[in-house]
C-alpha atoms as a PDB file:
ATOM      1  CA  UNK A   1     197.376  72.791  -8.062  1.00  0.00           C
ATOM      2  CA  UNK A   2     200.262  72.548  -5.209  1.00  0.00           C
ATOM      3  CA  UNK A   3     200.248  68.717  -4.665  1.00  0.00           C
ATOM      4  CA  UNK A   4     201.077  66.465  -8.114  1.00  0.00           C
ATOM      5  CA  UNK A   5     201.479  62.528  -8.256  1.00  0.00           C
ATOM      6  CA  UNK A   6     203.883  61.018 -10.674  1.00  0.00           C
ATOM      7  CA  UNK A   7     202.208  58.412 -12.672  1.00  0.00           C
ATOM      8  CA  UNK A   8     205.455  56.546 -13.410  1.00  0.00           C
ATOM      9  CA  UNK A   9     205.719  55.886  -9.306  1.00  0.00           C
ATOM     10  CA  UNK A  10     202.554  55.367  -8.003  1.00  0.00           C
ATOM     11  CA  UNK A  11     201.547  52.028  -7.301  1.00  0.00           C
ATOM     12  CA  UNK A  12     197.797  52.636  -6.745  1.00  0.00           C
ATOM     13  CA  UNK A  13     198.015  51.833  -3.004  1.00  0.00           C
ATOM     14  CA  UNK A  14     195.636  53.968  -2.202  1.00  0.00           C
ATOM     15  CA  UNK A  15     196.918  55.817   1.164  1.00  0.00           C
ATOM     16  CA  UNK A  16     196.454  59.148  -0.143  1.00  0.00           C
ATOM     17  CA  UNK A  17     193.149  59.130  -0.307  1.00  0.00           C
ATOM     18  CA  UNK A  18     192.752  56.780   3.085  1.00  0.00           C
ATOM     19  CA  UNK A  19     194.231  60.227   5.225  1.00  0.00           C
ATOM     20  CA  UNK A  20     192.708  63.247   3.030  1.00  0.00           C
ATOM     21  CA  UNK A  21     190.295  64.597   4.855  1.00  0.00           C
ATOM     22  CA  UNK A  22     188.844  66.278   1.895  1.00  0.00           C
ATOM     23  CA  UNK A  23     188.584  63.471  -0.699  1.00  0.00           C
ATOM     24  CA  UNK A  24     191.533  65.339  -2.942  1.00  0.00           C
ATOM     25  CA  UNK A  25     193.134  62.122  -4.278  1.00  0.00           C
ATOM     26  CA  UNK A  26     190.931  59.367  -6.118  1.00  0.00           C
ATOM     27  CA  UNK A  27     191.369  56.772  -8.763  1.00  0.00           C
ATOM     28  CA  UNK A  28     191.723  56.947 -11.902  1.00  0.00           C
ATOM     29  CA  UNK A  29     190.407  54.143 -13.554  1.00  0.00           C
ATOM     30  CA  UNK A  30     191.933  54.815 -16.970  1.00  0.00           C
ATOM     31  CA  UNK A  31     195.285  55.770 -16.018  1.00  0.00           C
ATOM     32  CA  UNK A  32     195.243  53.364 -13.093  1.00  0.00           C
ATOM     33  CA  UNK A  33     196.482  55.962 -10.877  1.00  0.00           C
ATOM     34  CA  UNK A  34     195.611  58.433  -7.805  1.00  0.00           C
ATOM     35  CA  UNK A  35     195.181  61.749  -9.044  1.00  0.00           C
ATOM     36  CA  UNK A  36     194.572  65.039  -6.965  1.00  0.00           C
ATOM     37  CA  UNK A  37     191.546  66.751  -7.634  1.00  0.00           C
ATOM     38  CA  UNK A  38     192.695  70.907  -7.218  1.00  0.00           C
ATOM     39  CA  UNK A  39     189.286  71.513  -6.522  1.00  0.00           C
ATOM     40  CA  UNK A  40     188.767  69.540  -3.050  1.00  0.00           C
ATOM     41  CA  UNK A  41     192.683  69.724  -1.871  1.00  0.00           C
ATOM     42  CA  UNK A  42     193.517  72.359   0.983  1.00  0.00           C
ATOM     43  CA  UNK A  43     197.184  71.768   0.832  1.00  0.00           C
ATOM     44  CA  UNK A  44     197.931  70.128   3.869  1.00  0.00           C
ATOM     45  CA  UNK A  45     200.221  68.065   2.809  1.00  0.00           C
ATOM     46  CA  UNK A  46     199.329  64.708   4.376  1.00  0.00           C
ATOM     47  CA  UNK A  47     199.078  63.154   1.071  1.00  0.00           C
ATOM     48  CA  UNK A  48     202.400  63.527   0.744  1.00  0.00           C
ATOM     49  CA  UNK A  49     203.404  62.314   3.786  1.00  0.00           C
ATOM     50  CA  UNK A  50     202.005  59.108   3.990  1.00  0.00           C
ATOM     51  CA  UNK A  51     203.094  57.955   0.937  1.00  0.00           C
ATOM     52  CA  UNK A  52     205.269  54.931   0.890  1.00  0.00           C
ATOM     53  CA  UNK A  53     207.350  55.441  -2.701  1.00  0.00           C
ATOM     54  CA  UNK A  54     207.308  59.320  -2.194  1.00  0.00           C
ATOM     55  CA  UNK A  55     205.581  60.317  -5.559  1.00  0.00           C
ATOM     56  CA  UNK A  56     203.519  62.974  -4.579  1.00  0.00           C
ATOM     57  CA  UNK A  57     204.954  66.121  -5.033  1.00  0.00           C
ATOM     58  CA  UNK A  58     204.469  69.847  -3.876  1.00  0.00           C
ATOM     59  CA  UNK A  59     204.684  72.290  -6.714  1.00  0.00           C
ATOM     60  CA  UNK A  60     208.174  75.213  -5.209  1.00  0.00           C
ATOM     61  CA  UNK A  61     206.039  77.783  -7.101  1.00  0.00           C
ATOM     62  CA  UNK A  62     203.014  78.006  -5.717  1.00  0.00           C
ATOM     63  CA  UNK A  63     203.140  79.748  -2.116  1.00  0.00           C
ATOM     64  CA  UNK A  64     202.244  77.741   1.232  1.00  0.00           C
ATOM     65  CA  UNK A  65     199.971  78.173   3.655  1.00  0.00           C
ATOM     66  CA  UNK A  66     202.640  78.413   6.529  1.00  0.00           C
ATOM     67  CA  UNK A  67     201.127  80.244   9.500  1.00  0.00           C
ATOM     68  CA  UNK A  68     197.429  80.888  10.840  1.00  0.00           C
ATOM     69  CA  UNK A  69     196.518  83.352  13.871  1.00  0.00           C
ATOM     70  CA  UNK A  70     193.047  84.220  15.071  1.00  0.00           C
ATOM     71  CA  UNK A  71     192.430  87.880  15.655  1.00  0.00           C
ATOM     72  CA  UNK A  72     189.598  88.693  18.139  1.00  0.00           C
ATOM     73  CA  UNK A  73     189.054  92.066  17.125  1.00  0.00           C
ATOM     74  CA  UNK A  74     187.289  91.012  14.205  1.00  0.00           C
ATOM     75  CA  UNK A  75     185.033  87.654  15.477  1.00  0.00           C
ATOM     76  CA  UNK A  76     181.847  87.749  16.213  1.00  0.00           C
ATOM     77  CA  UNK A  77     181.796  84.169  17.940  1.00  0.00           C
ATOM     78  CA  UNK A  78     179.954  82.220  15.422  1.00  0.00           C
ATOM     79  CA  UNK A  79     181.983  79.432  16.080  1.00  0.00           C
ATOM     80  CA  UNK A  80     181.794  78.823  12.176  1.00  0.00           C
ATOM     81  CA  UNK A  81     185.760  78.189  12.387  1.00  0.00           C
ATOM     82  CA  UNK A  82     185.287  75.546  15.319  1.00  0.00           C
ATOM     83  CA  UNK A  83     182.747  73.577  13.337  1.00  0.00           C
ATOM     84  CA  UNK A  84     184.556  73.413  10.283  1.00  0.00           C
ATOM     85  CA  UNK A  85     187.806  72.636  11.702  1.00  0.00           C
ATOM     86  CA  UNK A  86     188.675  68.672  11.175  1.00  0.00           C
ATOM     87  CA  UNK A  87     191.985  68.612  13.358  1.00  0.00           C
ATOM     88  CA  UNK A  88     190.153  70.028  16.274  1.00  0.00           C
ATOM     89  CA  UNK A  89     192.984  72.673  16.706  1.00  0.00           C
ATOM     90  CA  UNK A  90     190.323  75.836  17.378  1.00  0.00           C
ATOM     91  CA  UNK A  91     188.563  75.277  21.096  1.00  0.00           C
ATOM     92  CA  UNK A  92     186.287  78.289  22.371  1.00  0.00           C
ATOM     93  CA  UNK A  93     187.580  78.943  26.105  1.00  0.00           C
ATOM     94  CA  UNK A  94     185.027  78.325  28.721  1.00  0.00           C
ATOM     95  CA  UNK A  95     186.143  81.476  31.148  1.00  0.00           C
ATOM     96  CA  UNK A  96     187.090  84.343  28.354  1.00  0.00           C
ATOM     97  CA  UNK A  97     184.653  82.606  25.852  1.00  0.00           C
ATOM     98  CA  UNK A  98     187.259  83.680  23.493  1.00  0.00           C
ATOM     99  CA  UNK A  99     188.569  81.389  20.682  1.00  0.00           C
ATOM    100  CA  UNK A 100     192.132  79.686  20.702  1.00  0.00           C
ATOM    101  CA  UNK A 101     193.577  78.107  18.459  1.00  0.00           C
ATOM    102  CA  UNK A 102     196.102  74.789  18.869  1.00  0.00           C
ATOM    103  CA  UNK A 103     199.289  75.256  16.838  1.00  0.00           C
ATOM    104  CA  UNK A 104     200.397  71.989  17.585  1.00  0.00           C
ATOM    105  CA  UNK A 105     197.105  70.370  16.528  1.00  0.00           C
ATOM    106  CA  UNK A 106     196.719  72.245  13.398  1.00  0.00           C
ATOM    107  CA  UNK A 107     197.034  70.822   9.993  1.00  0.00           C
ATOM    108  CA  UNK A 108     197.129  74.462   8.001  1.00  0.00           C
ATOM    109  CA  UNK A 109     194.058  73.192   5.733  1.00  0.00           C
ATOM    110  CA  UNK A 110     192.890  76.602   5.520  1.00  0.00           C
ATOM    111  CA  UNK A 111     189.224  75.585   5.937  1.00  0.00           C
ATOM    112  CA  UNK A 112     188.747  77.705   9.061  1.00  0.00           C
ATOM    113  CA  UNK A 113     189.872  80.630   6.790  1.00  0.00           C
ATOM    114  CA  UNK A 114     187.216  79.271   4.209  1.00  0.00           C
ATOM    115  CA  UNK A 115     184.404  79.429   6.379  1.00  0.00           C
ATOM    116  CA  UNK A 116     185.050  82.717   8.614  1.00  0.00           C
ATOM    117  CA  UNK A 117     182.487  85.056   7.510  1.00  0.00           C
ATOM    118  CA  UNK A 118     183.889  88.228   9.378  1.00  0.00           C
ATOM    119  CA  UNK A 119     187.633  87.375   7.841  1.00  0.00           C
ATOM    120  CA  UNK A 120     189.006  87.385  12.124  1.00  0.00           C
ATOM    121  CA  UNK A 121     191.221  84.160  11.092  1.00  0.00           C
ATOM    122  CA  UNK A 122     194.248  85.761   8.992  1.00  0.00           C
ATOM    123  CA  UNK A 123     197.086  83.323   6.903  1.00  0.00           C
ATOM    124  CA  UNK A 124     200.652  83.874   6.541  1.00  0.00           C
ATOM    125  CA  UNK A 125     201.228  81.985   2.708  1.00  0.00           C
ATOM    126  CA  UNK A 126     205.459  81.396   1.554  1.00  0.00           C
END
């Protein structure tokens, strides 16, 4: 798991899980904490930026997604990677019909990767 919240700082306030987009951090009743579930979280890192006491924590070891390119060679325009996209960062042009993606937009949750069948959208992990 990349993302980790230390139970001695968090105050239960809940933000983390208000911004996920994937329902990663939830409450746990017995410890009266957030925790990150590894299974749901895409690394994004929003979690840890909205925190107010800063107690989520990205683990230096495990690498980063850092970069994400589309590669047209390889899509067959499924538009699986527009769908699944939850920044709206990937946008199908309406003169080339070919797909673009929005650097500035993106979040780098890697679920365009997930869900590209033909492997076109290629990641760049540090």
């Amino acid at each position: 798991m990349a993302f980790t919240i230390d139970a001695t700082q968090c105050q239960a306030c809940g933000s983390c899980a208000v911004v996920c987009l994937f329902d990663s951090p939830f409450h746990d009743y017995e410890k009266g904490i957030y925790v990150i579930d590894s299974e749901k979280c895409r690394d994004c890192g929003e979690c840890m930026d909205v925190c107010p006491v800063s107690c989520i924590h990205r683990d230096p070891n495990i690498p980063r997604l850092v970069h994400i390119e589309l590669t047209s060679e390889e899509c067959i325009d499924c538009k699986r990677c527009v769908k699944y996209c939850l920044a709206n960062a990937i946008t199908v042009d309406p003169l080339t019909g070919k797909h673009q993606l929005d650097i500035e937009r993106c979040i780098l949750c890697g679920r365009c990767i997930k869900h590209c069948r033909p492997k076109a959208i290629k990641a760049r992990y540090e």
